[in-house]
Structure formats: structure tokens, C-alpha cells
C-alpha atoms as a PDB file:
ATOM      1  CA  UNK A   1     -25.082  46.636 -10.822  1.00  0.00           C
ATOM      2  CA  UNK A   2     -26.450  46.173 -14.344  1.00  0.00           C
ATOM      3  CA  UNK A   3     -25.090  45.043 -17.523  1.00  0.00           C
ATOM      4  CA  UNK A   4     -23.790  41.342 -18.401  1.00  0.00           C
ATOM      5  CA  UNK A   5     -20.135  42.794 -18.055  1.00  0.00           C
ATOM      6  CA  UNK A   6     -20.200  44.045 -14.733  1.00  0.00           C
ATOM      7  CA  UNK A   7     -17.835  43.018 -12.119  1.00  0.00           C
ATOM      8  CA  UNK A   8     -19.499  41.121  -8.756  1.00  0.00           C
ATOM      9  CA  UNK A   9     -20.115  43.621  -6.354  1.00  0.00           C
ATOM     10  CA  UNK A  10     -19.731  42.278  -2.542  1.00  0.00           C
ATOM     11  CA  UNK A  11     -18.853  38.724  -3.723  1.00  0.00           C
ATOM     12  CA  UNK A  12     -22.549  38.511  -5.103  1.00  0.00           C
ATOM     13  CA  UNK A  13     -23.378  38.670  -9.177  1.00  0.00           C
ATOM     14  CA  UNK A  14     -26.305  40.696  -9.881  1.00  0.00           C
ATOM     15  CA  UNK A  15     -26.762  39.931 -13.402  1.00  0.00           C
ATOM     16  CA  UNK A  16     -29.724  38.064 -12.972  1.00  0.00           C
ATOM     17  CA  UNK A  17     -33.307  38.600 -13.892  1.00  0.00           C
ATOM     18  CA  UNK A  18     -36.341  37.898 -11.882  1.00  0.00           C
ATOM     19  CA  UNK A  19     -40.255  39.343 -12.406  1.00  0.00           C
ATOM     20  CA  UNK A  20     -43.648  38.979 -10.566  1.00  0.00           C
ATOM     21  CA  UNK A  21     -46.924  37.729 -12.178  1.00  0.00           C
ATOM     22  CA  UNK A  22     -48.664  38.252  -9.452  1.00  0.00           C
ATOM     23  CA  UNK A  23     -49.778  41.471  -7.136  1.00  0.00           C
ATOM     24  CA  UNK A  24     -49.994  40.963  -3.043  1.00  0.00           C
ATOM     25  CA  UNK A  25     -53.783  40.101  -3.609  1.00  0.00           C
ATOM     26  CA  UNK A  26     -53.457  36.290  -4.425  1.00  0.00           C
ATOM     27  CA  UNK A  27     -56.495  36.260  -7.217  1.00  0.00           C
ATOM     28  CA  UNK A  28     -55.015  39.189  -9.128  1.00  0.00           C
ATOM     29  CA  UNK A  29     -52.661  38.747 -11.627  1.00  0.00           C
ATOM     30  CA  UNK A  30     -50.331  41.220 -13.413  1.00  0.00           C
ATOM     31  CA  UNK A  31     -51.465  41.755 -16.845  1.00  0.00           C
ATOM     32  CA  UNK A  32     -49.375  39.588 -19.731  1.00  0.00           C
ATOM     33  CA  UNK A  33     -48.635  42.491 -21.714  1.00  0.00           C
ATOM     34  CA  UNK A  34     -47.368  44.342 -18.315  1.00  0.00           C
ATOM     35  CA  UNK A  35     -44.979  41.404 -17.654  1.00  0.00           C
ATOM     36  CA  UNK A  36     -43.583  41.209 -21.498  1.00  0.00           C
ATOM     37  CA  UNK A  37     -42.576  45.027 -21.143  1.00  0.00           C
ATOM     38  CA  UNK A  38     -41.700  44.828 -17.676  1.00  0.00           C
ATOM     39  CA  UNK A  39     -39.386  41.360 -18.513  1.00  0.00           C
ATOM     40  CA  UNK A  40     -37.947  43.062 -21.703  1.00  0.00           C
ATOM     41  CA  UNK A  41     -37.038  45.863 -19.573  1.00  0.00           C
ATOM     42  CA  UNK A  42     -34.916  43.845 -17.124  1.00  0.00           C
ATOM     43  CA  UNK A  43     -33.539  42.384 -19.940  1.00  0.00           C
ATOM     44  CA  UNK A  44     -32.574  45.637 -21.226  1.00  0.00           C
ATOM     45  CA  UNK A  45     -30.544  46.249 -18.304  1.00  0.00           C
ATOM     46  CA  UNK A  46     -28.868  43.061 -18.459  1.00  0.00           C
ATOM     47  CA  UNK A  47     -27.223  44.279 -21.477  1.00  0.00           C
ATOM     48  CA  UNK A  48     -26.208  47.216 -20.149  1.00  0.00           C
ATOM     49  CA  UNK A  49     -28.922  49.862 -20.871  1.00  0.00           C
ATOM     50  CA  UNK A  50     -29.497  52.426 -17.811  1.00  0.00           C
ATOM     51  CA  UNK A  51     -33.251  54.373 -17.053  1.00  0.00           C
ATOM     52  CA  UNK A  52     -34.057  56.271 -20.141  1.00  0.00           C
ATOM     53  CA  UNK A  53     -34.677  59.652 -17.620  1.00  0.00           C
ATOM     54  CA  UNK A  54     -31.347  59.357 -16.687  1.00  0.00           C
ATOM     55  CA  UNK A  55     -29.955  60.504 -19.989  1.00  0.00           C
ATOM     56  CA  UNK A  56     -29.417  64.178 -20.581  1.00  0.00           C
ATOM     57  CA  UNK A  57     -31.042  64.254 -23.843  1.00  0.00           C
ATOM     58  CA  UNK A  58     -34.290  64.725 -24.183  1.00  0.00           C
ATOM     59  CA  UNK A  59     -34.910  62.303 -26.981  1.00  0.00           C
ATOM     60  CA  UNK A  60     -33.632  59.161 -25.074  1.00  0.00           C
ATOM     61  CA  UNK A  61     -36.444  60.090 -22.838  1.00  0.00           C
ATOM     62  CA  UNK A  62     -40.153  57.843 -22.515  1.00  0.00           C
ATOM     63  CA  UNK A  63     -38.889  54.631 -24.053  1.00  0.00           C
ATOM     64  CA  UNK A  64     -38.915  50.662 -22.904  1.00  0.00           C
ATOM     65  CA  UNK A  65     -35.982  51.668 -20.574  1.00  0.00           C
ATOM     66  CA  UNK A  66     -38.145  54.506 -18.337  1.00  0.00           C
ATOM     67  CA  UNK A  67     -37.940  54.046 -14.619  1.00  0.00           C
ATOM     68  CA  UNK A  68     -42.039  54.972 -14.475  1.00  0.00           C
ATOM     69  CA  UNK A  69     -44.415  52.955 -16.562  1.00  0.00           C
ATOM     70  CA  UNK A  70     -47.124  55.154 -18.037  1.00  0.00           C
ATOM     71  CA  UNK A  71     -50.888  54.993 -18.679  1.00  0.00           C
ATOM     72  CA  UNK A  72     -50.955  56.090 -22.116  1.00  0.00           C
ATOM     73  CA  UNK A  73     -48.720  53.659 -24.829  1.00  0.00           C
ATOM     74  CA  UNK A  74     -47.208  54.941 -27.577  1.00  0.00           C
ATOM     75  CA  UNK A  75     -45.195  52.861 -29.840  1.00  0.00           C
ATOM     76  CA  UNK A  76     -42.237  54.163 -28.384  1.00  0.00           C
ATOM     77  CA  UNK A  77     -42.952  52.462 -24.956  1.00  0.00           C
ATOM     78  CA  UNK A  78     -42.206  49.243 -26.611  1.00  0.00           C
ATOM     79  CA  UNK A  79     -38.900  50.247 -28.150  1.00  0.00           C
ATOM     80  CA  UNK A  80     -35.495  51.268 -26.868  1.00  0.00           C
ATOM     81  CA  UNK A  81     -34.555  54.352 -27.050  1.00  0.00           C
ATOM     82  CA  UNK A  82     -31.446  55.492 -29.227  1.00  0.00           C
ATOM     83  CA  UNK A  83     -29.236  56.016 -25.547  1.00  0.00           C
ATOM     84  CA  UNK A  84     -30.366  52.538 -25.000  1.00  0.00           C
ATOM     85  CA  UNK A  85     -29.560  51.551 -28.218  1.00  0.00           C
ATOM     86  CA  UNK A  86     -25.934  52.845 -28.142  1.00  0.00           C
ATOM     87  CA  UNK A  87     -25.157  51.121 -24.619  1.00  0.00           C
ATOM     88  CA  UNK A  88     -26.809  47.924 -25.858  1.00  0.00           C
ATOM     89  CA  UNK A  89     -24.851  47.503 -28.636  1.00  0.00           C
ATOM     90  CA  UNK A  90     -21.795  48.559 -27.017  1.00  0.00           C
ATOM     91  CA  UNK A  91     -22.083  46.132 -24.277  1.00  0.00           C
ATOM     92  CA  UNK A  92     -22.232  43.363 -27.233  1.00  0.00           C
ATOM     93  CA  UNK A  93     -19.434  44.554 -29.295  1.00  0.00           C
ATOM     94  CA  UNK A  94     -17.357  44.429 -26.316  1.00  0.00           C
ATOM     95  CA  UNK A  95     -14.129  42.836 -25.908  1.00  0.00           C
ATOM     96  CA  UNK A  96     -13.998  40.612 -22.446  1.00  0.00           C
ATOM     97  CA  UNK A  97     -11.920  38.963 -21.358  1.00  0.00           C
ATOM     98  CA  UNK A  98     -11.587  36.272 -18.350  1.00  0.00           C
ATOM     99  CA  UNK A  99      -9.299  34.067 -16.525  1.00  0.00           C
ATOM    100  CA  UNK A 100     -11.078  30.532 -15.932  1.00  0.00           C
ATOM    101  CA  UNK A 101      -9.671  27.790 -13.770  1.00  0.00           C
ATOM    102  CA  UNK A 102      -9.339  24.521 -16.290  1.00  0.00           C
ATOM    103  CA  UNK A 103      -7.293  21.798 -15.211  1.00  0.00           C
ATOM    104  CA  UNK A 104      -5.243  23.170 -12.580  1.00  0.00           C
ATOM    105  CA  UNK A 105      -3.982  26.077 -14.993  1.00  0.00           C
ATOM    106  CA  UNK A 106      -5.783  29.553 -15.317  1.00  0.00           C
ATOM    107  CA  UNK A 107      -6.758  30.218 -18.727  1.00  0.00           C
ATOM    108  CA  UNK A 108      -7.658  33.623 -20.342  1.00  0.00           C
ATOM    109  CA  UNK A 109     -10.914  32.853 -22.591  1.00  0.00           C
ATOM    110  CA  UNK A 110     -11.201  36.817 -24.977  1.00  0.00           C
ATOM    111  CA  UNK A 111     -14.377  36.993 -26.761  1.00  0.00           C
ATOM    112  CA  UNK A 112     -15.726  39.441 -28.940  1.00  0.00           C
ATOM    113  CA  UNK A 113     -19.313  39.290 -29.912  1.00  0.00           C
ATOM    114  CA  UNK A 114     -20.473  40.036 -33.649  1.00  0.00           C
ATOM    115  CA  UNK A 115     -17.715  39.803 -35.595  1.00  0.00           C
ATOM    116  CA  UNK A 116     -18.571  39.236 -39.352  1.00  0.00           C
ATOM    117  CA  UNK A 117     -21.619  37.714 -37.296  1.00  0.00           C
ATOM    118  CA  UNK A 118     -20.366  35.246 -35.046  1.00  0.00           C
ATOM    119  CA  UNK A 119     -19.002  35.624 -31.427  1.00  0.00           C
ATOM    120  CA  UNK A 120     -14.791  34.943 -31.746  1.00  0.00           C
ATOM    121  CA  UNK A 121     -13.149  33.020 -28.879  1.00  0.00           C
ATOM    122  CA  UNK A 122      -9.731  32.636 -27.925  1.00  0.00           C
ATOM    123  CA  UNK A 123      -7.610  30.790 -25.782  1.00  0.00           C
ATOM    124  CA  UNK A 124      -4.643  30.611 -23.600  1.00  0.00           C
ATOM    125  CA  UNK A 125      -2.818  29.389 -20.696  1.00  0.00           C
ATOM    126  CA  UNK A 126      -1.496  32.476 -18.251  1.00  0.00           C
ATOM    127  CA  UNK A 127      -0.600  30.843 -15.140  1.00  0.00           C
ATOM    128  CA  UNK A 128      -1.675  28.428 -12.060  1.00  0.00           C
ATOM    129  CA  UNK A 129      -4.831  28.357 -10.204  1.00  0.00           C
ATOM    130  CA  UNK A 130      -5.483  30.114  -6.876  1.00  0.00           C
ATOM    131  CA  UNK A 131      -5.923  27.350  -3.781  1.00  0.00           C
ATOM    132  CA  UNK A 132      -9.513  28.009  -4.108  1.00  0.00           C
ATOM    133  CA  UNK A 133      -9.462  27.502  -8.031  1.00  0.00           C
ATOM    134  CA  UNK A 134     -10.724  30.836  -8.693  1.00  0.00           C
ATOM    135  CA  UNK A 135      -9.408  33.550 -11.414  1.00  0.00           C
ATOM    136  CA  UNK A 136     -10.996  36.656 -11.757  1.00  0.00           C
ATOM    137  CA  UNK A 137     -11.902  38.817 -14.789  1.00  0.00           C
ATOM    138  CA  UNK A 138      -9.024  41.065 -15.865  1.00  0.00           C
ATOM    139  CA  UNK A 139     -10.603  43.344 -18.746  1.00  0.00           C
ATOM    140  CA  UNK A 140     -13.462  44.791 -18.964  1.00  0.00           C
ATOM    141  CA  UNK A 141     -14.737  48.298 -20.949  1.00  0.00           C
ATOM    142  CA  UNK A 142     -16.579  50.389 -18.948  1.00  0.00           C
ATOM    143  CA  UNK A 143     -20.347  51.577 -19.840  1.00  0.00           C
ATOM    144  CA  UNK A 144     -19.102  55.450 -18.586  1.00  0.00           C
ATOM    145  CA  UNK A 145     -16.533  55.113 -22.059  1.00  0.00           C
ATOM    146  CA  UNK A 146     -19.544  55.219 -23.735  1.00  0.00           C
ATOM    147  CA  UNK A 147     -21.340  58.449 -22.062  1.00  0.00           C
ATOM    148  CA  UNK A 148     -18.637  59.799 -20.142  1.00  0.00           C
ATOM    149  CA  UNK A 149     -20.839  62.533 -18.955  1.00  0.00           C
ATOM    150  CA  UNK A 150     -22.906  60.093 -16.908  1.00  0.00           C
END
């Protein structure tokens, strides 16, 4: 489960985000600057990124995206890493597309993100709603097109 484009998994979503402030000892708090990285982080997975140890190269390696925080910063730790990078930006140049129930009539709504800019939208009518007045996503571009060795 990860990026905004992933499919439900066991009729649950699991693109959401959630953080603690707070340790089990009620009068300590986690550390503001702790809970920016660890929030941009989650956020970084949300668009797709994966731990930066889990990349073969070496150089993707000890960014924002590292499964492990670490006691010594370095400006990288508050960066993403260039594997991170790549995945990001895939995940928002990709093309989805998705059926939505409108009116008793399932509708494909395509958007692509970033072109000249701008996300584009399109419409169209495919066909009649399920009984429950559910469609279901019917493209999506996988994250392993973008390191297939993964």
C-alpha cells in the first residue's frame, strides 16, 4: 500500500496519513521538527516514493525517505532523494483514469496532472451503474514501470 494511485487492497484504502505528537509518557511530546520530517515523510509515500534503503543504488540512500531516522542531520535528511524524486514525479505525471457513478450512468473521469501546468480532465459516459452504484478504477501505471528491478 503506498502511493495516491494504488488500488484498495482488502476493500480498505490505505492512502491516508496519520502521525503522533505525543510518546506513551503523557507529558512528553515529540519534538516539532521530528513531526515536520516524520509528516513530510508519510507524505512522501503518499505520492508514491518507497524507503530510500530499498533502492539498489547507493546514492538514493540516507534521504527524507529512509526507513531509520538518524542522530546526526545533514541537509540531505530533509530532501528526497533522486529515486524518490523519479517515483514522485512519476506518480504525478501519471495518466488515471476512473469510472465514477453520476446519475445512474458510470462515467470515466482521465486526468493527467501537469500538463503545460495544469491538471487536464476529461469526461465520458461508458455504461450503467452496478446495483450498489459502484465503478471501479480501470487504468492505472504501475510504480514497478518505473524501477522494474524492484
Amino acid at each position: 500500500p503506498g502511493g495516491v494511485c494504488d488500488r484498495r487492497a482488502y476493500g480498505r484504502s490505505f492512502n491516508t496519513l496519520a502521525i503522533a505528537h505525543s510518546t506513551t509518557a503523557a507529558e512528553d511530546r515529540v519534538p516539532e521538527g521530528i513531526a515536520a520530517i516524520t509528516l513530510a515523510h508519510e507524505i512522501g509515500h503518499s505520492f508514491g516514493a518507497h524507503h530510500d534503503n530499498n533502492y539498489p543504488l547507493p546514492e538514493c540512500r540516507g534521504y527524507l525517505m529512509s526507513s531509520h531516522s538518524s542522530l546526526t542531520y545533514s541537509d540531505q535528511s530533509f530532501e528526497f532523494s533522486p529515486c524518490s524524486n523519479k517515483l514522485i514525479a512519476a506518480t504525478l505525471n501519471t495518466n488515471v483514469t476512473f469510472r465514477l457513478c453520476k446519475d445512474g450512468f458510470c462515467k470515466t473521469v482521465s486526468m493527467r496532472a501537469w500538463e503545460g501546468g495544469d491538471a487536464c480532465v476529461t469526461t465520458g459516459v461508458v455504461g450503467v451503474c452496478s446495483p450498489r452504484g459502484v465503478c471501479s478504477r480501470v487504468i492505472h501505471t504501475p510504480r514497478s514501470n518505473i524501477y522494474p528491478d524492484l
